[in-house]
N, C-alpha and C. Protein backbone atom coordinates (compact mmCIF):
# COMPACT_ATOMS: atom_id res chain seq x y z
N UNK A 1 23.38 53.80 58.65
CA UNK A 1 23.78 55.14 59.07
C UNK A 1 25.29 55.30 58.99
N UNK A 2 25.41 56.41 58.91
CA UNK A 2 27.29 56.82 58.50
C UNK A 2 27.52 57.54 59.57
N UNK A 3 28.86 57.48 60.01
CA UNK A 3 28.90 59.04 61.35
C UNK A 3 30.04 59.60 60.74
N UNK A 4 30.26 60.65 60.38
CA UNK A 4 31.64 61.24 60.51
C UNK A 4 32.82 60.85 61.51
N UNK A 5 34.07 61.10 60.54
CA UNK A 5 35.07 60.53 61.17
C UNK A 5 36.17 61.45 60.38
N UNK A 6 37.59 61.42 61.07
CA UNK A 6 38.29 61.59 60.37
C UNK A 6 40.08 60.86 60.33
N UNK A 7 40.67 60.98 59.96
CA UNK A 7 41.74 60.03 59.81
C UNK A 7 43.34 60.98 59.33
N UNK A 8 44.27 60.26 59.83
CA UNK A 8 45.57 61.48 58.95
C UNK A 8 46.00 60.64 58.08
N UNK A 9 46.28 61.64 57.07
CA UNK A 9 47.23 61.12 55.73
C UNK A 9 48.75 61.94 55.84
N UNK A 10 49.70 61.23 56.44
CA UNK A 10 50.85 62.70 56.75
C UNK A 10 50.36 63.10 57.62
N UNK A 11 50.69 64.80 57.08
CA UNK A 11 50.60 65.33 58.50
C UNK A 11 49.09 66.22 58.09
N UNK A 12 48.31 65.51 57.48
CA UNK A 12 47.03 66.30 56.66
C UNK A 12 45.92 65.37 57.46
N UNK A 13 45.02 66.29 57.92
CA UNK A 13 43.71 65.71 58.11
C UNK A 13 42.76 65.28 57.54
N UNK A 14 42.17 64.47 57.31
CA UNK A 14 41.16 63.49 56.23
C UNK A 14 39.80 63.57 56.50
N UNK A 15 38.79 64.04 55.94
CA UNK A 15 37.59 63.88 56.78
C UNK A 15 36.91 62.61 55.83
N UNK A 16 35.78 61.71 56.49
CA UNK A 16 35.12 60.66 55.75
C UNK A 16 34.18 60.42 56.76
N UNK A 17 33.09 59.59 55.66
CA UNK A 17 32.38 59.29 56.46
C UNK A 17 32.24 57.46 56.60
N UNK A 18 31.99 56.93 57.96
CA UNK A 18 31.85 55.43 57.78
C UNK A 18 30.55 54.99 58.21
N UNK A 19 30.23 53.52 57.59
CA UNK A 19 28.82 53.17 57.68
C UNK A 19 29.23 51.79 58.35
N UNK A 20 28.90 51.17 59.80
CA UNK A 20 29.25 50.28 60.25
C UNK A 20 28.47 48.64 59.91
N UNK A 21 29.69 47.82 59.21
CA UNK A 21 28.54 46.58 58.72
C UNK A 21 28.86 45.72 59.71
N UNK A 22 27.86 44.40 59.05
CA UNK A 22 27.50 43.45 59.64
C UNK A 22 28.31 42.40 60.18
N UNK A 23 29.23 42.30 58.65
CA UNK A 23 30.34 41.37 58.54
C UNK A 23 31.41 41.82 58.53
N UNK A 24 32.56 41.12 58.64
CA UNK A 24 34.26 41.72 58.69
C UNK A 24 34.73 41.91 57.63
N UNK A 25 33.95 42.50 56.53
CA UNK A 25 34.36 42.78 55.14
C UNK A 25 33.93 44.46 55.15
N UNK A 26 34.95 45.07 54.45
CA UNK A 26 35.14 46.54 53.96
C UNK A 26 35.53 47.10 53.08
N UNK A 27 35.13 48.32 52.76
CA UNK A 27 35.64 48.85 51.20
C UNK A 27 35.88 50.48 51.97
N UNK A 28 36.95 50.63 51.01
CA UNK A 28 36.93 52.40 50.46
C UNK A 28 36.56 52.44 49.31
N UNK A 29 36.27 53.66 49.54
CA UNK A 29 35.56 54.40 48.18
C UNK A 29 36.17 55.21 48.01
N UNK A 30 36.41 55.97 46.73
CA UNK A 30 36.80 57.38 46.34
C UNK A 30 36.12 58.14 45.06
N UNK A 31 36.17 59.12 45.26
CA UNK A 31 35.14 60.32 44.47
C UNK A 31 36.22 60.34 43.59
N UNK A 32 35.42 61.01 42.34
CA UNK A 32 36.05 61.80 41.12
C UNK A 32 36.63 63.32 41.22
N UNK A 33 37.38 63.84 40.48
CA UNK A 33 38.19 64.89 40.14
C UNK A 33 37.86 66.12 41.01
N UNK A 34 38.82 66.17 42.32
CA UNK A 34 38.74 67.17 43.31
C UNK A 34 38.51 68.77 42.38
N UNK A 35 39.19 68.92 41.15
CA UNK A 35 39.23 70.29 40.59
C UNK A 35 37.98 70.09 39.65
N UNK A 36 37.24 69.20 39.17
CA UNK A 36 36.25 69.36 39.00
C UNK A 36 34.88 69.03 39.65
N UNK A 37 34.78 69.45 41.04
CA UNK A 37 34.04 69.25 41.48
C UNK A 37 33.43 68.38 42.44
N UNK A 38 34.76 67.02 42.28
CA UNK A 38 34.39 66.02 42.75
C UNK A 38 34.63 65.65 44.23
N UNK A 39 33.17 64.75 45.33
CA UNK A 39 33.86 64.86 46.32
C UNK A 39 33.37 63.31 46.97
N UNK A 40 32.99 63.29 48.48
CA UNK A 40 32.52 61.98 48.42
C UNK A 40 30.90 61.99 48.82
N UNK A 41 30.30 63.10 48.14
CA UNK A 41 28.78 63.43 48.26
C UNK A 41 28.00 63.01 46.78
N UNK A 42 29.07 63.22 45.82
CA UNK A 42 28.96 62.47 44.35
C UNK A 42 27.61 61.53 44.31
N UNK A 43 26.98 61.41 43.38
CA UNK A 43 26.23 60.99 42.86
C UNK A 43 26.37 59.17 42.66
N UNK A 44 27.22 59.00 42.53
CA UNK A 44 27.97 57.55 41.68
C UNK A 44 28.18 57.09 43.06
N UNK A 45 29.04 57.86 43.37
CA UNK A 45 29.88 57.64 45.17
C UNK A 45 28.65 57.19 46.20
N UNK A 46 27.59 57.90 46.10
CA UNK A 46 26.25 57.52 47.05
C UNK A 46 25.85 56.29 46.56
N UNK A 47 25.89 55.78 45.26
CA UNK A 47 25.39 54.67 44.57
C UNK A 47 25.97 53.22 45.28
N UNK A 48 27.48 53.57 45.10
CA UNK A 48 28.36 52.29 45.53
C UNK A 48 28.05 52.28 47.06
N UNK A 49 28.03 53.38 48.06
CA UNK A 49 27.93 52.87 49.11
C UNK A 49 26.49 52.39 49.77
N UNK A 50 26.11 52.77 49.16
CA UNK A 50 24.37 51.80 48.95
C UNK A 50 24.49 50.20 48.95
N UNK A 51 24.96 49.96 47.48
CA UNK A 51 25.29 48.34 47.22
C UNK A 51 26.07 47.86 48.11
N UNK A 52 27.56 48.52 48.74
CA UNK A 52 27.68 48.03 49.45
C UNK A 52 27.25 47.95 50.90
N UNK A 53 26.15 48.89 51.50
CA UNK A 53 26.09 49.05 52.75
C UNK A 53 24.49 47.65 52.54
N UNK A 54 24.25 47.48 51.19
CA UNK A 54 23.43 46.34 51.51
C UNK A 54 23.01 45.07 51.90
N UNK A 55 25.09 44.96 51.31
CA UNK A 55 25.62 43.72 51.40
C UNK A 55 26.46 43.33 52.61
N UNK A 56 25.98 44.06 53.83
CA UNK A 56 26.53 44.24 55.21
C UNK A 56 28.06 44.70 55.33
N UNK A 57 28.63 45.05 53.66
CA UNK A 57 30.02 45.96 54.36
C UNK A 57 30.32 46.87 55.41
N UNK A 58 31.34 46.81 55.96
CA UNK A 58 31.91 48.51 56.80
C UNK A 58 32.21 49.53 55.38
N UNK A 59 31.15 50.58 55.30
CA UNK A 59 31.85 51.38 54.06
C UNK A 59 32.74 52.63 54.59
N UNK A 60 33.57 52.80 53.85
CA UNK A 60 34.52 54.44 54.38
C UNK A 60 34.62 55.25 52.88
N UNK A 61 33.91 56.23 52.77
CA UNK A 61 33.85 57.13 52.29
C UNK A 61 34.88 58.36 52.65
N UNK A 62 35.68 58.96 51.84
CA UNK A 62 36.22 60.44 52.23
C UNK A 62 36.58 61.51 50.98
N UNK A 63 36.98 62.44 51.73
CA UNK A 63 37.29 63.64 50.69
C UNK A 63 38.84 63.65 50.48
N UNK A 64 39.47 63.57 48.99
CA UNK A 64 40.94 63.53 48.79
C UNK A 64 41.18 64.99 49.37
N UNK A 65 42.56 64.84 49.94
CA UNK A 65 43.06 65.99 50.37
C UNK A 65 42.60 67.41 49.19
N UNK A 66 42.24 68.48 50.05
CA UNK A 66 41.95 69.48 48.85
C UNK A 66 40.76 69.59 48.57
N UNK A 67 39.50 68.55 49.42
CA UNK A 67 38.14 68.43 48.55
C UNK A 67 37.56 68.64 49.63
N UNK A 68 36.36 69.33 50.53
CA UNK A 68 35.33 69.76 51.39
C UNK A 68 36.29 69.79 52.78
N UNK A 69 36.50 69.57 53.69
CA UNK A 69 37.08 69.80 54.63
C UNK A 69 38.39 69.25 55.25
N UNK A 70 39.07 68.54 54.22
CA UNK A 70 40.35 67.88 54.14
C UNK A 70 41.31 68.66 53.81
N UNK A 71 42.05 68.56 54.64
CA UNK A 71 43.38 69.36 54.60
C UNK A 71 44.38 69.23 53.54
N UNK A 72 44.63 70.31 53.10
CA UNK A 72 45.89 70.07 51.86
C UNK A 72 45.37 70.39 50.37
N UNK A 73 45.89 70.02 49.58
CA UNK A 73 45.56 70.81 48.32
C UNK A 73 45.41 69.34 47.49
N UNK A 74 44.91 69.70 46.05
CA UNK A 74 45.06 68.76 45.05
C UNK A 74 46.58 69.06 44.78
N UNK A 75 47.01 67.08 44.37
CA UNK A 75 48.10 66.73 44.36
C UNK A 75 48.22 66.26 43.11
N UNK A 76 47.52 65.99 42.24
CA UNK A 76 48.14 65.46 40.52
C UNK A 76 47.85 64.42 40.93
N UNK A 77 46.94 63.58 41.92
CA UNK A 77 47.17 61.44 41.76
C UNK A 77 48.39 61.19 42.80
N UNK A 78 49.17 61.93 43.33
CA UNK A 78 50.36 61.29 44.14
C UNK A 78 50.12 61.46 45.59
N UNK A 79 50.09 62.82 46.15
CA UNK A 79 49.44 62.51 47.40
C UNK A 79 48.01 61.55 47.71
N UNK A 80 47.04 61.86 46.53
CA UNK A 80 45.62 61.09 46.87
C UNK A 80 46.29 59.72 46.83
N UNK A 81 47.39 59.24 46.30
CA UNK A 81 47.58 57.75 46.49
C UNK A 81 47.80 57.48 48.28
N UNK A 82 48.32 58.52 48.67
CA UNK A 82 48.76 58.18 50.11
C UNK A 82 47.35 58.40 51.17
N UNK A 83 46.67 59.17 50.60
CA UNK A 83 45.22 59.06 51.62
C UNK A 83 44.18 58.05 51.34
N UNK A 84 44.78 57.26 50.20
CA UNK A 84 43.84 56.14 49.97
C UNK A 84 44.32 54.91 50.67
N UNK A 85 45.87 54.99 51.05
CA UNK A 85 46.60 53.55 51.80
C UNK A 85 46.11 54.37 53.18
N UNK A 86 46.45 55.56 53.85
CA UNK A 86 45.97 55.80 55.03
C UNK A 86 44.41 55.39 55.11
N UNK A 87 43.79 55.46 54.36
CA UNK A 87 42.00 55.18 54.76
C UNK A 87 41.95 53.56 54.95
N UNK A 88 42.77 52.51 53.90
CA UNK A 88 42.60 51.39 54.15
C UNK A 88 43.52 51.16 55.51
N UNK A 89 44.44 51.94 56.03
CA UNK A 89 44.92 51.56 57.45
C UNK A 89 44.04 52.03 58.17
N UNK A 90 43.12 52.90 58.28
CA UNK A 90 42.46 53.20 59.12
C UNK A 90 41.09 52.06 59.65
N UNK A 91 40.70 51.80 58.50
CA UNK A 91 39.64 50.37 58.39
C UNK A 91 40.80 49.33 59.35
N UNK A 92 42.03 49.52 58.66
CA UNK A 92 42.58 47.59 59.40
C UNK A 92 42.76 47.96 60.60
N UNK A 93 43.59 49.39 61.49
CA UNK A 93 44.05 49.39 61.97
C UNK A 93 42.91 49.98 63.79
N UNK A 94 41.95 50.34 62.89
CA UNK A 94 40.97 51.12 63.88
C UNK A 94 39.39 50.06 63.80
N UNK A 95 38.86 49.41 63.13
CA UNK A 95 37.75 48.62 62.99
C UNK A 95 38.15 47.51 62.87
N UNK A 96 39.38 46.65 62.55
CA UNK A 96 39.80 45.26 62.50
C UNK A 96 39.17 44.49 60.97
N UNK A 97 39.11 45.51 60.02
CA UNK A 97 38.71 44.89 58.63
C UNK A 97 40.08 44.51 57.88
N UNK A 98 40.08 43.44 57.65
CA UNK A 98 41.34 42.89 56.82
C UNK A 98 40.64 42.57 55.64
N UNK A 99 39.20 41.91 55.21
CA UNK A 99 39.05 41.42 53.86
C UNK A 99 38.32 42.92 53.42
N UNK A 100 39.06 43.36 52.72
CA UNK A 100 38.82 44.61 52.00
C UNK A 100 39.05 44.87 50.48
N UNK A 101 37.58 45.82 50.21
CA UNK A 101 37.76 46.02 48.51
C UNK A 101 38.36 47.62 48.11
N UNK A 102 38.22 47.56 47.28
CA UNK A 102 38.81 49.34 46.92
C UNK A 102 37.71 49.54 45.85
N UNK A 103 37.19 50.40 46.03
CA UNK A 103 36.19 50.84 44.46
C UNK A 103 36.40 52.24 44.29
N UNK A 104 36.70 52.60 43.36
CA UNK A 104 36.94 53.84 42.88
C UNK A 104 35.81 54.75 41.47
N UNK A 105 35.33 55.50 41.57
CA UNK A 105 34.64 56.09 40.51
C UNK A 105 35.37 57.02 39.53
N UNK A 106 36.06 57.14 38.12
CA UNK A 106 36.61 58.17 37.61
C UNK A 106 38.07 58.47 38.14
N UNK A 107 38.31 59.50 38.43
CA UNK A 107 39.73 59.75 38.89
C UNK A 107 39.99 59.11 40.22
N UNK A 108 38.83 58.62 40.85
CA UNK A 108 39.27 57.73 42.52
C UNK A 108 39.58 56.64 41.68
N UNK A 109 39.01 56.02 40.70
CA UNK A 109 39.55 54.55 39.80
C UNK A 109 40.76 54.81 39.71
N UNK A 110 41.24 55.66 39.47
CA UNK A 110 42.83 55.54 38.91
C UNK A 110 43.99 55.65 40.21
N UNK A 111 43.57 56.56 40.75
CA UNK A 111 44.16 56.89 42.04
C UNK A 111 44.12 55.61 42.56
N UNK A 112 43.21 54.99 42.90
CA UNK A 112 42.63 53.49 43.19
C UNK A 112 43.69 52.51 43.06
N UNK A 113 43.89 52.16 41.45
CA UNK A 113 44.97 51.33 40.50
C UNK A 113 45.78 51.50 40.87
N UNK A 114 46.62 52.94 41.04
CA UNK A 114 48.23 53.14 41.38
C UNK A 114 48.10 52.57 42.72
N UNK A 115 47.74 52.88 43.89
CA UNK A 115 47.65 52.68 44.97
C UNK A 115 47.52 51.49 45.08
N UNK A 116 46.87 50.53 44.19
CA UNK A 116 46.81 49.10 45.22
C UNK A 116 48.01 48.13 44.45
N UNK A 117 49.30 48.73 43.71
CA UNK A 117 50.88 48.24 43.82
C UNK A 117 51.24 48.76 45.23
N UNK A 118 50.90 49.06 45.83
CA UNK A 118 51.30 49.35 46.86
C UNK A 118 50.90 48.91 48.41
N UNK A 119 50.25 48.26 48.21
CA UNK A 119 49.59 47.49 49.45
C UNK A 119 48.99 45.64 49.05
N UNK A 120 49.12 45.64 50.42
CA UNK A 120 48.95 43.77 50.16
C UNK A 120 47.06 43.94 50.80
N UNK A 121 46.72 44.74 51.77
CA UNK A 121 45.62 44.58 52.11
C UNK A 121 44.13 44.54 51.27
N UNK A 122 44.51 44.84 50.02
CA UNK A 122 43.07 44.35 49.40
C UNK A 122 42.99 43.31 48.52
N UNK A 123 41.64 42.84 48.45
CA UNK A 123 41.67 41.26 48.00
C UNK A 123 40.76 41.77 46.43
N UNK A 124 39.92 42.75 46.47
CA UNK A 124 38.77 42.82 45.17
C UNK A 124 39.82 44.51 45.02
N UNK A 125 39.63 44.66 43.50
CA UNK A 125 39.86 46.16 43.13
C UNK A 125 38.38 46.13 42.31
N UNK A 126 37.51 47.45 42.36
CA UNK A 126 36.57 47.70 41.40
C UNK A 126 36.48 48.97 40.75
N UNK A 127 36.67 49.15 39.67
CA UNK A 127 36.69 50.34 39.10
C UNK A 127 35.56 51.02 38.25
N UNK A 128 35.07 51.91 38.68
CA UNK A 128 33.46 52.32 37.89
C UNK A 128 34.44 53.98 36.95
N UNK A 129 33.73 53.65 35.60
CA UNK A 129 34.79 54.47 34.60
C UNK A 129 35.74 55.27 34.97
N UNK A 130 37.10 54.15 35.01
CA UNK A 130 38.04 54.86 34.97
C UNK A 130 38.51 55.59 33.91
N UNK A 131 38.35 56.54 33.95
CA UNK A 131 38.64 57.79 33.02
C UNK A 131 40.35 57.64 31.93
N UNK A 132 40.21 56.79 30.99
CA UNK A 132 41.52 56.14 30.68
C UNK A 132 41.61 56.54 29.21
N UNK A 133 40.49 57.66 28.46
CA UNK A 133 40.60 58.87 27.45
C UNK A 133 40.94 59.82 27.91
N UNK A 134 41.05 60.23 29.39
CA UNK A 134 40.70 61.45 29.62
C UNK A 134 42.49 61.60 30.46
N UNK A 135 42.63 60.36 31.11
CA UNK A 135 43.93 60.70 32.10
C UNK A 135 44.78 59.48 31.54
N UNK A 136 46.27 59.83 31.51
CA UNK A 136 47.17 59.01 31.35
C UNK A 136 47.44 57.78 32.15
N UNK A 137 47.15 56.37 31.58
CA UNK A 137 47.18 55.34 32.20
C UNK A 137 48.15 54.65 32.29
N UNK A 138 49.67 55.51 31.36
CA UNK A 138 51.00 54.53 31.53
C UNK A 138 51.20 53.83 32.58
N UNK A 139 50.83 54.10 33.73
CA UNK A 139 51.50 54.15 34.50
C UNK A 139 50.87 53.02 35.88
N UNK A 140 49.44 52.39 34.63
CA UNK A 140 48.81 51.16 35.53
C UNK A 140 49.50 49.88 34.79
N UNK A 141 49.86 49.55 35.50
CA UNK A 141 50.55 47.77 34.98
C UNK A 141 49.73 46.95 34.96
N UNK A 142 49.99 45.29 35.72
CA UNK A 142 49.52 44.53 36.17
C UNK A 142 48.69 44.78 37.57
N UNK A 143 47.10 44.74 37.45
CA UNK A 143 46.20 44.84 38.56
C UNK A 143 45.79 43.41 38.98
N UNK A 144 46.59 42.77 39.76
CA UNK A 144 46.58 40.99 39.81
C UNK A 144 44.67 40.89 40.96
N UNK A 145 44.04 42.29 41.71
CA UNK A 145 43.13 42.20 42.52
C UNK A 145 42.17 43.13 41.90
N UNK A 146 42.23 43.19 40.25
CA UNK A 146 41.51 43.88 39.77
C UNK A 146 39.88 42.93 39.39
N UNK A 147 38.67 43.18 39.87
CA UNK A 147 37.33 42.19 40.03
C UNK A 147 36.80 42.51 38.63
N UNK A 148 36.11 44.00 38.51
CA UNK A 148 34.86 44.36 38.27
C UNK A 148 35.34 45.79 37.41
N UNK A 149 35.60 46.03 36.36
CA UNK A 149 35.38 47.35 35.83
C UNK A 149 33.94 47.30 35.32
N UNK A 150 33.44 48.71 35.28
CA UNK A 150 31.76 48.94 34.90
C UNK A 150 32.37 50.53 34.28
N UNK A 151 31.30 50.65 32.68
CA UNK A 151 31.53 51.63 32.80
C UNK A 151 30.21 51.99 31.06
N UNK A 152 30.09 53.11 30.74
CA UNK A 152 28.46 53.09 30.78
C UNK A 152 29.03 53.11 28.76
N UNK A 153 28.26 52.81 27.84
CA UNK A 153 27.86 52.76 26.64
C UNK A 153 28.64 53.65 26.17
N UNK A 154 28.40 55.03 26.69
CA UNK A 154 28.17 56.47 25.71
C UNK A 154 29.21 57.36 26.51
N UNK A 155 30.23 56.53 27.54
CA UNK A 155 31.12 57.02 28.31
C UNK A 155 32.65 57.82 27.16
N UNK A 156 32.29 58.62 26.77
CA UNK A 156 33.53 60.08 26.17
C UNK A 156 34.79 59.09 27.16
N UNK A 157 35.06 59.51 28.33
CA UNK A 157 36.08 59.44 29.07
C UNK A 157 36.53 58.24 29.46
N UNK A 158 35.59 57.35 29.65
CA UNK A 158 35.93 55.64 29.98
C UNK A 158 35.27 54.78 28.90
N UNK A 159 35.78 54.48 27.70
CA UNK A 159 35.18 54.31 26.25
C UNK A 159 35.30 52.67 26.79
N UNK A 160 34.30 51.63 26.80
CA UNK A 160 34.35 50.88 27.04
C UNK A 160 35.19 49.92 25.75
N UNK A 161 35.34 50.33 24.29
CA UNK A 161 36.20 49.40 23.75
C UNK A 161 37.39 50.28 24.07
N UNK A 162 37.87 51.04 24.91
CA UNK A 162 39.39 51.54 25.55
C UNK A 162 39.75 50.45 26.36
N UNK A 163 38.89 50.11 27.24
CA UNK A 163 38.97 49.65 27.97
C UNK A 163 39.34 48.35 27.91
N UNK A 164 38.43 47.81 27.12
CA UNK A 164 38.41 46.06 27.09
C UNK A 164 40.07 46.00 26.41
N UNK A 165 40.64 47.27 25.63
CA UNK A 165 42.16 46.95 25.18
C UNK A 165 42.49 46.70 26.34
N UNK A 166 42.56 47.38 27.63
CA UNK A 166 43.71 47.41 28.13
C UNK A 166 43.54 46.13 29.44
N UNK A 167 42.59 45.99 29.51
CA UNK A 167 42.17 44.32 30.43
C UNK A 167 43.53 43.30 30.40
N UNK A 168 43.67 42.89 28.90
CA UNK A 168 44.76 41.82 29.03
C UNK A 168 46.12 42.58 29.42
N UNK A 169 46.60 43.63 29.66
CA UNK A 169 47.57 44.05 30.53
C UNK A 169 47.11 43.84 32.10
N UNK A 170 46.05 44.63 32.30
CA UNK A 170 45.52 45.08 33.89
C UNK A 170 45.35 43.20 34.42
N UNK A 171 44.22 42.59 33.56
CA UNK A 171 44.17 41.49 34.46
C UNK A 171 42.96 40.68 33.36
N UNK A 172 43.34 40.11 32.93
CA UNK A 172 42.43 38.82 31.90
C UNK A 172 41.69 38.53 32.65
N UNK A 173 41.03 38.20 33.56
CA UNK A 173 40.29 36.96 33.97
C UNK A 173 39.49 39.00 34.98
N UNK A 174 39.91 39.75 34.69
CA UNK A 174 38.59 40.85 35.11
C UNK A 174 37.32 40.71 34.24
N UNK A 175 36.15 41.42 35.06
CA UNK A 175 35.00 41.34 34.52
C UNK A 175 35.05 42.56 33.83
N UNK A 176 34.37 43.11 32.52
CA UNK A 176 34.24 44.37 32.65
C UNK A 176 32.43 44.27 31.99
N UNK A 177 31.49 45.31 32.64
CA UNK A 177 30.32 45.14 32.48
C UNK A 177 29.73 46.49 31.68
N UNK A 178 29.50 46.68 30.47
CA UNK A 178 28.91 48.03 29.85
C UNK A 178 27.41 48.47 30.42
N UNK A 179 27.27 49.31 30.76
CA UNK A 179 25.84 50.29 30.93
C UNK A 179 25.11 50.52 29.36
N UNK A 180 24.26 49.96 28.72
CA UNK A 180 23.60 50.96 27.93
C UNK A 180 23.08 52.06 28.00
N UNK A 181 23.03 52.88 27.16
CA UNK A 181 22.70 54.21 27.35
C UNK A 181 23.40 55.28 28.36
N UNK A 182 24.61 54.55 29.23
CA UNK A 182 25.17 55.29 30.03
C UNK A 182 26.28 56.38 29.67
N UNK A 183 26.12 57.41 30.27
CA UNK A 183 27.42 58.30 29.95
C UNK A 183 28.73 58.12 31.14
N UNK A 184 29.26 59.13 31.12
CA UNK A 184 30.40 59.47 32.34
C UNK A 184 30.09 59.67 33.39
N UNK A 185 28.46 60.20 33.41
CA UNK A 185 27.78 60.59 34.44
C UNK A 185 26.65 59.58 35.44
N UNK A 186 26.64 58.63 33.98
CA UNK A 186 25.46 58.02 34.57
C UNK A 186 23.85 58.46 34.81
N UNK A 187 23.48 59.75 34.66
CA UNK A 187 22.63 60.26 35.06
C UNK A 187 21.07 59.68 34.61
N UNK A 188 20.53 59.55 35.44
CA UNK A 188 19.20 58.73 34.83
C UNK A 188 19.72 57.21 35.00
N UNK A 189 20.68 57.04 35.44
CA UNK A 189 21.17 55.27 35.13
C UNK A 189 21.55 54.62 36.31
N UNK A 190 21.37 55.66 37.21
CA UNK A 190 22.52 54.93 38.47
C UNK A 190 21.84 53.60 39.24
N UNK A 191 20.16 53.93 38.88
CA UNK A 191 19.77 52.07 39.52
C UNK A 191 20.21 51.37 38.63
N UNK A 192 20.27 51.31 37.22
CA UNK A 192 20.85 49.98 36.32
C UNK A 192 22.52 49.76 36.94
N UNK A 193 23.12 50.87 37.39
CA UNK A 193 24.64 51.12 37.61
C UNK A 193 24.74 49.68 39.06
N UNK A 194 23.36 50.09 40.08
CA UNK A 194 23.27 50.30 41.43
C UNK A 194 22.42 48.53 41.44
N UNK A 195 22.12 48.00 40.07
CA UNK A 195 21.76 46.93 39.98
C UNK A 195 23.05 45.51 39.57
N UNK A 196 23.92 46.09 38.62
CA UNK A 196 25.19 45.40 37.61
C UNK A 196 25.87 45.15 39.34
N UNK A 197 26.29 46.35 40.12
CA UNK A 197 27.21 46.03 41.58
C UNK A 197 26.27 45.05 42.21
N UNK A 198 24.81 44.96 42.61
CA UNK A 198 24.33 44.66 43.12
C UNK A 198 24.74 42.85 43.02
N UNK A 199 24.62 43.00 41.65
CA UNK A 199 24.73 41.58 41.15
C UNK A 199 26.00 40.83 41.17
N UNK A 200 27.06 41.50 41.00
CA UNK A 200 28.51 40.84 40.96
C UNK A 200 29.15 40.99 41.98
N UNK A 201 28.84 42.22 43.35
CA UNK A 201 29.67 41.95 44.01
C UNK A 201 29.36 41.05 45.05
């Protein structure tokens, strides 16, 4: 079960939802593209917190500023970087989770990446198609806590041979796992999606 919660980023209110686990391990999550639609009710987003709520994580789910009842507007990737370090303080600082992952779907992947140069608190980064045809990735370096990219066959926006280029920058020794038959969406795929996490994380 999840209860609503909410958290500040600044001086902006955050709404999310958390699912209380077993063990002292936790993740955030983040949804895809606030201007297109995206929030943390997502399709993909319900997927990951499944796998992980199976695997006795604390999960925290929320909406980037600008998306269902969160205060503030879409920011271009720069404010959502700051409500993604406020959500992982909120896990350390309010539930006592220190071994923590970050998984991001699409534009939360990227937002994800920038954000974790910026913090020491996560140990796994996982990225489910980060959108790296679609959005400018100059600007990801070295991801030294990067685990698990996943991202589907027939993905337009997260082209899995894009991807495998840019590994030996982000982090050699990452996994990255293709979906057959998968798109951007996943649709029809999310147990094979909801099976690949199942298995690696």
């Amino acid at each position: 079960m999840e209860e609503k919660i909410s958290f500040q980023s600044g001086k902006l209110k955050i709404e999310g939802l958390i699912g209380k686990g077993v063990h002292p391990r936790g993740v955030v999550i983040t949804h895809p593209h606030t201007l297109f639609g995206g929030d943390m009710y997502n399709v993909v987003v319900e997927s990951l917190v499944k796998v992980y709520q199976r695997k006795g994580f604390t999960t925290l789910r929320f909406n980037f500023r600008g998306a269902g009842r969160s205060e503030g507007s879409f920011d271009q990737g720069r404010g959502e970087q700051a409500d993604v370090l406020s959500a992982i303080a909120y896990l350390k600082e309010q539930h006592g989770i220190h071994d923590l992952d970050l998984t991001g779907y699409s534009f939360g992947a990227w937002v994800n990446a920038l954000a974790s140069s910026n913090t020491t608190h996560v140990n796994r980064l996982v990225m489910v198609a980060p959108p790296v045809a679609f959005i400018d990735f100059k600007d990801v370096e070295v991801l030294p806590r990067l685990f698990l990219v996943v991202s589907g066959e027939e993905d337009e926006y997260a082209p899995p041979s894009f991807i495998k280029g840019l590994l030996p920058k982000w982090n050699p020794s990452a996994r990255l796992d293709t979906i057959e038959g998968a798109d951007h969406f996943f649709f029809g795929i999310s147990t094979a999606l909801e099976s690949i996490l199942n298995e690696r994380l």
